[in-house]
Protein backbone atom coordinates (compact mmCIF):
# COMPACT_ATOMS: atom_id res chain seq x y z
CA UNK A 1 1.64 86.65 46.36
CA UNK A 2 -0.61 83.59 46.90
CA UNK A 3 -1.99 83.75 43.46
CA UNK A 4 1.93 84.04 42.10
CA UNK A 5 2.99 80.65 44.11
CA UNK A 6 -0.62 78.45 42.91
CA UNK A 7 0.47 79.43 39.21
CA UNK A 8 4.01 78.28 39.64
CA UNK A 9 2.91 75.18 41.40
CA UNK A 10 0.57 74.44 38.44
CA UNK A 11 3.16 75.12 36.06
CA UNK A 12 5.37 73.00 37.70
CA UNK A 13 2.84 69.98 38.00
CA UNK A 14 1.66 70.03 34.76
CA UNK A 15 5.32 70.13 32.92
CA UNK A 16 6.06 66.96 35.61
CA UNK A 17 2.73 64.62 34.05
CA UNK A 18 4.04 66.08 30.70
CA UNK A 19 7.37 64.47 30.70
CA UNK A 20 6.10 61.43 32.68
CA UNK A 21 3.58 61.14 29.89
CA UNK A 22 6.66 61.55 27.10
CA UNK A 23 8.52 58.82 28.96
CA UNK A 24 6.19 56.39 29.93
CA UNK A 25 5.28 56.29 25.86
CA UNK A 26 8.44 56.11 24.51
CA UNK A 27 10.90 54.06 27.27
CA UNK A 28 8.52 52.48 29.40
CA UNK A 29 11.01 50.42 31.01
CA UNK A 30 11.81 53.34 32.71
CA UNK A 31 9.17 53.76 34.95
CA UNK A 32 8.69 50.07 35.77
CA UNK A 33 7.38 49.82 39.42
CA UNK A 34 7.46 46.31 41.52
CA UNK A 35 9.38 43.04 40.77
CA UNK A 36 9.78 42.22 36.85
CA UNK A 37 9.41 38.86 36.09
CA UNK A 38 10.37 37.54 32.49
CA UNK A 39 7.84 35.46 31.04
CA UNK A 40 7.97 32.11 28.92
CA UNK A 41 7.94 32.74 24.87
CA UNK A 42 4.76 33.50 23.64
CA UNK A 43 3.32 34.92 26.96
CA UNK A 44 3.59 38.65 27.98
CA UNK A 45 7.10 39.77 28.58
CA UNK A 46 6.86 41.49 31.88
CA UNK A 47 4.72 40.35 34.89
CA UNK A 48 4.37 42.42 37.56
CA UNK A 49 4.16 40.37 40.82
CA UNK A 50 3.74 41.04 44.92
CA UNK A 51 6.23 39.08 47.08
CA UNK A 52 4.00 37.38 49.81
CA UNK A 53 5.72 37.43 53.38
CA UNK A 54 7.13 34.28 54.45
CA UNK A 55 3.90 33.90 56.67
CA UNK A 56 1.56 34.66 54.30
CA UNK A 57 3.52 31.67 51.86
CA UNK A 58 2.99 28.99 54.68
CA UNK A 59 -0.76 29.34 54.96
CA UNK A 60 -1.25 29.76 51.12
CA UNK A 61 0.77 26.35 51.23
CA UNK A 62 -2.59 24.70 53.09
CA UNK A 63 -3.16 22.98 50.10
CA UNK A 64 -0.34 20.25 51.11
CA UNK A 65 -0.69 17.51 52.69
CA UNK A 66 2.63 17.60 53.95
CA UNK A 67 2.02 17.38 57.66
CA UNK A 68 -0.49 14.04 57.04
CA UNK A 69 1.88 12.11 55.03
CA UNK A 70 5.20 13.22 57.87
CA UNK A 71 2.51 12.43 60.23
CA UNK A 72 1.75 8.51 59.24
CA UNK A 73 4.71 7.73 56.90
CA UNK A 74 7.43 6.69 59.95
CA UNK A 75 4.54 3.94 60.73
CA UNK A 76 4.67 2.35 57.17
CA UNK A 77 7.46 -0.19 56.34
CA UNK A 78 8.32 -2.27 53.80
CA UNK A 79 8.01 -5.89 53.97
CA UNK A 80 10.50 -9.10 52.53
CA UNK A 81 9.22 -12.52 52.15
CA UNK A 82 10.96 -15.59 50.40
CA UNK A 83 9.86 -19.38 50.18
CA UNK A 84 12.44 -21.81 50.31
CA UNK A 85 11.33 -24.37 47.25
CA UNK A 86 10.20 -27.82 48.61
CA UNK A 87 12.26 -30.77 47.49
CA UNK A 88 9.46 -33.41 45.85
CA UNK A 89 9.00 -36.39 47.40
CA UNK A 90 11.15 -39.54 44.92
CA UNK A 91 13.25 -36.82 42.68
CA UNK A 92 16.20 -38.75 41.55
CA UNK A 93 18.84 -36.87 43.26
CA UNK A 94 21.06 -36.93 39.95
CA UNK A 95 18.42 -34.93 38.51
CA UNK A 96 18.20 -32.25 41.50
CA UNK A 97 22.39 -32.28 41.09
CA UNK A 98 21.75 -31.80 37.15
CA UNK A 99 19.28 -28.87 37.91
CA UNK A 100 21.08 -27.03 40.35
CA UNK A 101 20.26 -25.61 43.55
CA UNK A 102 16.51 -23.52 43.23
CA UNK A 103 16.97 -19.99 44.36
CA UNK A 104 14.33 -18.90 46.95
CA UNK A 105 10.86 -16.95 46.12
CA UNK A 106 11.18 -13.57 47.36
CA UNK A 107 8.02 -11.12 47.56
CA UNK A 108 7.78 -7.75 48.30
CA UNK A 109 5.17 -6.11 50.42
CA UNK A 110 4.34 -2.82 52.76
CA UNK A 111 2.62 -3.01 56.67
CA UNK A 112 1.55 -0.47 59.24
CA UNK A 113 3.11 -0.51 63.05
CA UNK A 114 -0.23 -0.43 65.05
CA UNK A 115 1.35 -0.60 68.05
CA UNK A 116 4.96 -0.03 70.28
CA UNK A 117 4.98 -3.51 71.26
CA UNK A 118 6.14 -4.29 67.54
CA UNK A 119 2.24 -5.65 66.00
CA UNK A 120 2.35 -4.68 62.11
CA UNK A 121 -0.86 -5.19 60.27
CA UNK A 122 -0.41 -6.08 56.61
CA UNK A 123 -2.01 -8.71 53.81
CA UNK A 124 -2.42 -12.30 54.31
CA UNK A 125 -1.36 -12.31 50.14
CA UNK A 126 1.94 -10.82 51.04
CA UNK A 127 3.07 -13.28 53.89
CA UNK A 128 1.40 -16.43 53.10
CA UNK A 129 3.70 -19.41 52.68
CA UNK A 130 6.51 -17.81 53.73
CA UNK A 131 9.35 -19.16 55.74
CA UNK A 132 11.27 -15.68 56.45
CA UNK A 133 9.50 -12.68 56.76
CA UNK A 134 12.02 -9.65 57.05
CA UNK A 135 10.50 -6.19 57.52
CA UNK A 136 12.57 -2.93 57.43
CA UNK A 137 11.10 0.63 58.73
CA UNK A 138 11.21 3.58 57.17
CA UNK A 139 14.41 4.44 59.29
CA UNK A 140 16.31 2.36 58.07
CA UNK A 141 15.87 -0.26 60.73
CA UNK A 142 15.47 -4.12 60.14
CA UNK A 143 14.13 -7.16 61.63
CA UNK A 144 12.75 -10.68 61.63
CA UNK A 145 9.57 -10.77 61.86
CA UNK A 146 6.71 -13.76 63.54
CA UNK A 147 3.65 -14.32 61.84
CA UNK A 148 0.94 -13.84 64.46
CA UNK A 149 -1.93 -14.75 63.08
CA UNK A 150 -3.54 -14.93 59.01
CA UNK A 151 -6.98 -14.64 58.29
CA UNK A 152 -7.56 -15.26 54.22
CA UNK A 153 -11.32 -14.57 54.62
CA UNK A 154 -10.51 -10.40 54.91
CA UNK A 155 -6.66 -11.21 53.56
CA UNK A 156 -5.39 -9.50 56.80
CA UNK A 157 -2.23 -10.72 58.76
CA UNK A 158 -0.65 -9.46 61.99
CA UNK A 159 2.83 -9.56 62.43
CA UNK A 160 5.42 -8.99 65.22
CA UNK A 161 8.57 -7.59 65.80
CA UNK A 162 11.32 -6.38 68.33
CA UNK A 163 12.54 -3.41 68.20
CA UNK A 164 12.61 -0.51 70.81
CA UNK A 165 10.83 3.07 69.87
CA UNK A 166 8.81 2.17 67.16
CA UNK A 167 6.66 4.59 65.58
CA UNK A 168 3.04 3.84 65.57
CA UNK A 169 -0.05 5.28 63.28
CA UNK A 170 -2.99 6.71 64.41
CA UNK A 171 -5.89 5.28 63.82
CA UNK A 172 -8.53 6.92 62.45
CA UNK A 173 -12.82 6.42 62.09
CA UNK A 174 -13.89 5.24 58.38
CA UNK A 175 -17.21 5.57 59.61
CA UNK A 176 -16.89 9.26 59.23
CA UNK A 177 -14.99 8.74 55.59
CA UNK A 178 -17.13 10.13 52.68
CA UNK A 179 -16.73 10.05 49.20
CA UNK A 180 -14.54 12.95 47.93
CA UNK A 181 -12.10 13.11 50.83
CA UNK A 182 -8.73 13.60 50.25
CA UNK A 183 -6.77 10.18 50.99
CA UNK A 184 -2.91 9.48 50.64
CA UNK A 185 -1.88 5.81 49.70
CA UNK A 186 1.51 5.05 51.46
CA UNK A 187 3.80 1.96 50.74
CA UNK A 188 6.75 0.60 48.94
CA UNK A 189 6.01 0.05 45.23
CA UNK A 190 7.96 -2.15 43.05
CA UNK A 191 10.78 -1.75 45.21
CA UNK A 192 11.13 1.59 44.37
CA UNK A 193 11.27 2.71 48.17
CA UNK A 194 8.90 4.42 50.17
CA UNK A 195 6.14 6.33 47.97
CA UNK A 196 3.30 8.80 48.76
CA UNK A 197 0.17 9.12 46.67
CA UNK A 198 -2.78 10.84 46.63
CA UNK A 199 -6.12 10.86 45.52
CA UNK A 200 -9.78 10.62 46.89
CA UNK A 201 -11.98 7.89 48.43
CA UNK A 202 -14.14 7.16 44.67
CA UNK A 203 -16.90 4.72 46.44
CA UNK A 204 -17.24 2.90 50.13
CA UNK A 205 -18.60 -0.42 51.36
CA UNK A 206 -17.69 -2.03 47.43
CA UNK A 207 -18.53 -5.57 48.02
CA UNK A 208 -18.83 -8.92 45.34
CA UNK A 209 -16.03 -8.25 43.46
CA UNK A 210 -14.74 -11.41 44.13
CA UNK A 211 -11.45 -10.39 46.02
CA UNK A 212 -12.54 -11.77 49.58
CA UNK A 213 -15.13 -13.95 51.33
CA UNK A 214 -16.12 -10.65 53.49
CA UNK A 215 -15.93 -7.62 51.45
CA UNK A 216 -16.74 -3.99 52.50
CA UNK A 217 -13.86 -2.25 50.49
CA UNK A 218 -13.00 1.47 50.54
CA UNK A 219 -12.30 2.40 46.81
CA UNK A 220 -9.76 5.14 46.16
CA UNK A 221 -7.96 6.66 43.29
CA UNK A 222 -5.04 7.08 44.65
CA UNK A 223 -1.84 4.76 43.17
CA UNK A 224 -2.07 1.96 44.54
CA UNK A 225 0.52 -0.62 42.55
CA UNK A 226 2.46 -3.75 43.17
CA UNK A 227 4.53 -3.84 46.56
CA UNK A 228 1.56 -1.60 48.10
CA UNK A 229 -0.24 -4.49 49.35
CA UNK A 230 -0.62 -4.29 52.91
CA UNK A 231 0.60 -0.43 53.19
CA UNK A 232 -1.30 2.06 55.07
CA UNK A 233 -4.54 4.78 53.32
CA UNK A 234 -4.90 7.45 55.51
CA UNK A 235 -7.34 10.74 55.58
CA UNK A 236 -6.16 14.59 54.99
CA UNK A 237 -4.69 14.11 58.83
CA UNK A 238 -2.75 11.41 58.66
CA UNK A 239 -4.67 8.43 60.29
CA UNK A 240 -5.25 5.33 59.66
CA UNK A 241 -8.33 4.73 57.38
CA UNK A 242 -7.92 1.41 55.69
CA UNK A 243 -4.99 -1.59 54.25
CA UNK A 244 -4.76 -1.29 50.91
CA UNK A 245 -5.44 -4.34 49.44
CA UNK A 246 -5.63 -4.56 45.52
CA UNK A 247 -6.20 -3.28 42.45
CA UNK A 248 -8.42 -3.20 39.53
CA UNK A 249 -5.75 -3.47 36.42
CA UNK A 250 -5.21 -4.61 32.87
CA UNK A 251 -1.74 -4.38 32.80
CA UNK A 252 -0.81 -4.94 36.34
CA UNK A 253 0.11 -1.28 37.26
CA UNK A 254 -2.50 1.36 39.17
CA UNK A 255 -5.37 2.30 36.68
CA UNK A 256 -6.82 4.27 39.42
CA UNK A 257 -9.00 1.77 41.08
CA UNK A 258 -7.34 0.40 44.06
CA UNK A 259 -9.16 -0.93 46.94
CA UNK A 260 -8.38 -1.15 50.89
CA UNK A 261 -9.54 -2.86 54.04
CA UNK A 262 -11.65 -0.52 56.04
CA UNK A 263 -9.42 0.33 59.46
CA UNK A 264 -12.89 -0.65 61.60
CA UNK A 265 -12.34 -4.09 59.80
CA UNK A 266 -8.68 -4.17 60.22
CA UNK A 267 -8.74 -3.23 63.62
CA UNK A 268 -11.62 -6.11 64.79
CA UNK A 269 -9.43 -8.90 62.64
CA UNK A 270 -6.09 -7.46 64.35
CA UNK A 271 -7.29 -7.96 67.90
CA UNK A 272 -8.93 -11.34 67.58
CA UNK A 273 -5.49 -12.61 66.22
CA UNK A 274 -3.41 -11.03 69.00
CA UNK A 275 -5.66 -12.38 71.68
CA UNK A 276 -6.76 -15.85 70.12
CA UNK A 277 -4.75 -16.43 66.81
CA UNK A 278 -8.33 -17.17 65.07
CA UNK A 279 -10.90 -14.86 64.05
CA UNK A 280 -14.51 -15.76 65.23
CA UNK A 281 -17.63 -15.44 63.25
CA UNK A 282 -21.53 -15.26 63.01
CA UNK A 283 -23.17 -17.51 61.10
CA UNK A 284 -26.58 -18.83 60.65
CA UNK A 285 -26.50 -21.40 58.07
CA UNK A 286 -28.17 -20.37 54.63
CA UNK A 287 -27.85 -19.90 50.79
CA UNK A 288 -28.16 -16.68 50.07
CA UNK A 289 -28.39 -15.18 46.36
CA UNK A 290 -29.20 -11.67 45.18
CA UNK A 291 -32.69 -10.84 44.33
CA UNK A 292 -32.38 -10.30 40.27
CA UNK A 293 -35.67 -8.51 37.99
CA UNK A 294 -36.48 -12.02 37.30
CA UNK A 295 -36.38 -13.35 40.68
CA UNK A 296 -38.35 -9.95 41.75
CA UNK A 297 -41.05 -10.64 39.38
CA UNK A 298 -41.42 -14.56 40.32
CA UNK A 299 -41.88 -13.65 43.57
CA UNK A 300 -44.03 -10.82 43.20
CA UNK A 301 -41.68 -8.17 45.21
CA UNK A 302 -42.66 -4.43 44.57
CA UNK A 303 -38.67 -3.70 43.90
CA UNK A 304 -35.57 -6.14 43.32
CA UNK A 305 -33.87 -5.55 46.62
CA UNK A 306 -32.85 -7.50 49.15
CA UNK A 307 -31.19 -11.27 49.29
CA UNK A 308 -33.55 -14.42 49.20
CA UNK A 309 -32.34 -17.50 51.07
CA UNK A 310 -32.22 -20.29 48.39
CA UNK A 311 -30.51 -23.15 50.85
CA UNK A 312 -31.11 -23.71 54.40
CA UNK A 313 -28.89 -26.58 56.60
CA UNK A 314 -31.25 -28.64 58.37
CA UNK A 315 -31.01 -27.87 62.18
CA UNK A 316 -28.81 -25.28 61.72
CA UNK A 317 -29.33 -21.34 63.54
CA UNK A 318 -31.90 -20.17 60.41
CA UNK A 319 -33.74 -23.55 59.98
CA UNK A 320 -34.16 -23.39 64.29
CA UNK A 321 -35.76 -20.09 63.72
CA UNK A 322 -37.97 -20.58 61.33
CA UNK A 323 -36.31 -19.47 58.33
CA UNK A 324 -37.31 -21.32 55.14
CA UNK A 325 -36.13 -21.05 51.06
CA UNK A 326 -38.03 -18.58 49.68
CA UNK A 327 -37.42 -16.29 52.11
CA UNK A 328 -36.01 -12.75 51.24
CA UNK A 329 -34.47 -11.03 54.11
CA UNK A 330 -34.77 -7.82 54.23
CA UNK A 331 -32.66 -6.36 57.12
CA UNK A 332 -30.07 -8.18 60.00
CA UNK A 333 -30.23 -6.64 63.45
CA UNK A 334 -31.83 -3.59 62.55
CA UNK A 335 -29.58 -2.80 59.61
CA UNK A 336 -30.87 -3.56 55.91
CA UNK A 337 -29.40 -5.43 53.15
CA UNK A 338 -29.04 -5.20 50.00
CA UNK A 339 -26.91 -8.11 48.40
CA UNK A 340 -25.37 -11.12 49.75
CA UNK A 341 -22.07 -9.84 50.36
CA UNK A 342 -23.69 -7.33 52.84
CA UNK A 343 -25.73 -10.05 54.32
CA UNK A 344 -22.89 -12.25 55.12
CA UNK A 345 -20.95 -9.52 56.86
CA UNK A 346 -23.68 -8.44 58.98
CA UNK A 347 -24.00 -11.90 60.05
CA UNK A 348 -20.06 -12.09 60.59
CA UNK A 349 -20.15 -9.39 62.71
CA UNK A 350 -22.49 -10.91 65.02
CA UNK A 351 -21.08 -12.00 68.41
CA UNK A 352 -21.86 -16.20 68.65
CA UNK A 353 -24.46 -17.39 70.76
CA UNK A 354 -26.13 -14.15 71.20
CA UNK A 355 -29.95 -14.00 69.54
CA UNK A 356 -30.64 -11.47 66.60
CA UNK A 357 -33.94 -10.28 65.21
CA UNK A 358 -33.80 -10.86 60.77
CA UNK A 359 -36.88 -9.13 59.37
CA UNK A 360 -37.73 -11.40 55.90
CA UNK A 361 -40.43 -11.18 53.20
CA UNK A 362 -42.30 -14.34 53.18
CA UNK A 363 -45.35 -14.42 50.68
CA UNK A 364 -45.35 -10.66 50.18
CA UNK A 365 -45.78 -10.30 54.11
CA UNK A 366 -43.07 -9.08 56.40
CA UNK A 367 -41.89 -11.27 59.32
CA UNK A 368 -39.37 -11.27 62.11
CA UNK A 369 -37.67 -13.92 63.03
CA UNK A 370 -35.14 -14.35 66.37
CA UNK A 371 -31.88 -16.54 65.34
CA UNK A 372 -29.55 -17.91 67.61
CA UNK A 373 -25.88 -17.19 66.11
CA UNK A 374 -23.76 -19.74 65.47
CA UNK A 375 -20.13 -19.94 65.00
CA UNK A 376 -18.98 -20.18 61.60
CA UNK A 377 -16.78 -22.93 60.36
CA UNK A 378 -13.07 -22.72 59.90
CA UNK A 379 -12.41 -22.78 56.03
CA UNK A 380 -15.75 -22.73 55.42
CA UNK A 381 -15.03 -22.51 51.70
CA UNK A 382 -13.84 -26.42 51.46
CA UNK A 383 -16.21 -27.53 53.71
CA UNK A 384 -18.74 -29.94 51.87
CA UNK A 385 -22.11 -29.55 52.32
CA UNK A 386 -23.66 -31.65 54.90
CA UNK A 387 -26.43 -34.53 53.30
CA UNK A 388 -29.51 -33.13 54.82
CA UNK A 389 -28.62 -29.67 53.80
CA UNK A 390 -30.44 -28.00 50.67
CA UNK A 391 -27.15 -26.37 49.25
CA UNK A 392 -23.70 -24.82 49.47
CA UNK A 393 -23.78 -22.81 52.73
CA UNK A 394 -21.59 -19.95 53.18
């Protein structure tokens, strides 16, 4: 009886794969199994896919950056300028008639809330001259806004409105940025409206390129393009990492090499202006240039590193310590430097009238040296040299 039922259960199984087989061959559509998915022209014409659950979708989604860019964008605005024209002194007045009345410069800019009692950080470039500043959030809010304070040496500006429940950015650490992170650029290009772009942070602490006085730029490739100035570059979490400042460009749109303000920077500049409407500097009173090959091998240094002091003011901080031309210096209160631009912000940063040990290579033979900081000049720039000094001193 057992053997009868195993033979027609084997019977049965084997006519089943039989006709399966027969089918699958000749109508295979038949026996489809899963979701068909038609394909583009030239690619196969069925795919057979697995639906994810709506859970699984969100964290397969953790490649966004969604969350960052809701996170920081409320704190970005957008910001108006205009310049009424100035009359010149003796115009005929027939000839101002005969020309008509001059329409107003308007400029177009982005800035970061930094804080609920209306302070907006943005670029001295994009406010300077103006007599109306108008600034309008990403809400759709709008106000006048008071310029607090410029300072054209880092091309940072604070600003100030009134408003009630303003949104306000986080700020984040650059000294934990490193090149390769993920960075989103956020402002309001060419007028376009609020815009979101990302890209990574290409190169930090760029420096001579000419932009600023004190230069320690974050480089990113994110699109950074006309109207950005002064808009906000934040990390994968939304903070505040730098004010994007300007870009590299032949033809005046991004070409991936855009530049921003480090936040650390931002923030020191912001809080001198609130509190003192001036920004106070080191300084010690020298000529620095960059140790070149040649200058390496004239003064017998094993490698062309460092920045040798070419001009000294008589009785300033460096000629009271000793310093003399000739003089390379190697590092500034324990940190080293490289190039002049480095130099000249690690004397910056320097709190005036406190004394800081600057290791230099005199002769081939190391030396430290204690200098007194002084407090560096306002517009230091147009500032002629005094007569007893030995050059241009920065």
């Amino acid at each position: 009886m057992m053997r009868r039922l195993w033979l027609l259960f084997s019977q049965t199984v084997t006519i089943a794969l039989a006709a399966l087989f027969v089918v699958s061959t000749l109508k295979p559509e038949w026996v489809q199994f899963g979701t068909p998915v038609t394909a583009p022209v030239g690619k196969p014409a069925v795919i057979t896919i697995q639906d994810a659950p709506p859970t699984a979708a969100i964290q397969s989604a953790s490649g966004s950056y969604s969350t960052a860019a809701l996170k920081a964008m409320p704190a970005v605005v957008s910001i108006t300028t205009s310049k009424v024209p100035r009359r010149v002194p003796g115009q005929d007045p027939w000839r101002r008639q005969f020309q008509g009345k001059r329409q107003p410069t308007v400029g177009l800019g982005s800035g970061v809330i930094v804080s609920p009692d209306g302070y907006i950080l943005t670029n001295n470039h994009v406010v300077e001259g103006a007599d109306q500043i108008e600034v309008t959030l990403a809400d759709g809010r709008e106000a006048k806004a008071t310029l607090v304070g410029r300072d054209p040496d880092t091309d940072l500006a604070v600003l100030h409105i009134r408003l009630d429940k303003l949104p306000v950015i986080t700020f984040g650490n650059d000294a934990n940025a490193r090149v390769g992170d993920v960075v989103l650029a956020i402002g309001y290009p060419f007028g376009v409206g609020q815009t979101v772009t990302q890209g990574i942070i290409s190169a930090l602490g760029r420096t001579q390129l000419g932009i600023n006085t004190f230069e320690n730029f974050i480089q990113t490739d994110a699109a950074i393009n006309p109207g950005n100035s002064g808009g906000a570059l934040v990390d994968a979490n939304g903070n505040l990492i730098g004010i994007n400042t300007a870009i590299f460009s032949r033809s005046g749109g991004s070409l991936g090499i855009g530049f921003a303000v480090p936040v650390s920077t931002a923030r020191n500049v912001m809080q001198q202006l609130i509190t003192t409407g001036q920004v106070v500097r080191g300084w010690i009173g020298v000529e620095p240039q960059d140790v070149t090959d040649q200058l390496a091998r004239s003064l017998k240094l094993p490698h062309p590193e460092g920045v040798v002091i070419i001009g000294v003011l008589r009785q300033g901080p460096a000629d009271q310590a000793g310093v003399k031309p000739g003089d390379v210096v190697l590092d500034v209160a324990g940190k080293p430097v490289g190039n002049t631009g480095q130099l000249l912000n690690a004397v910056a940063a320097l709190k005036p009238g406190s004394e800081t040990a600057i290791q230099v290579l005199r002769n081939g033979k190391p030396q430290t040296l204690q200098v007194r900081i002084g407090t560096r000049p306002q517009n230091i720039s147009q500032t002629p040299p005094a007569e007893d000094s030995e050059g241009v001193l920065p």
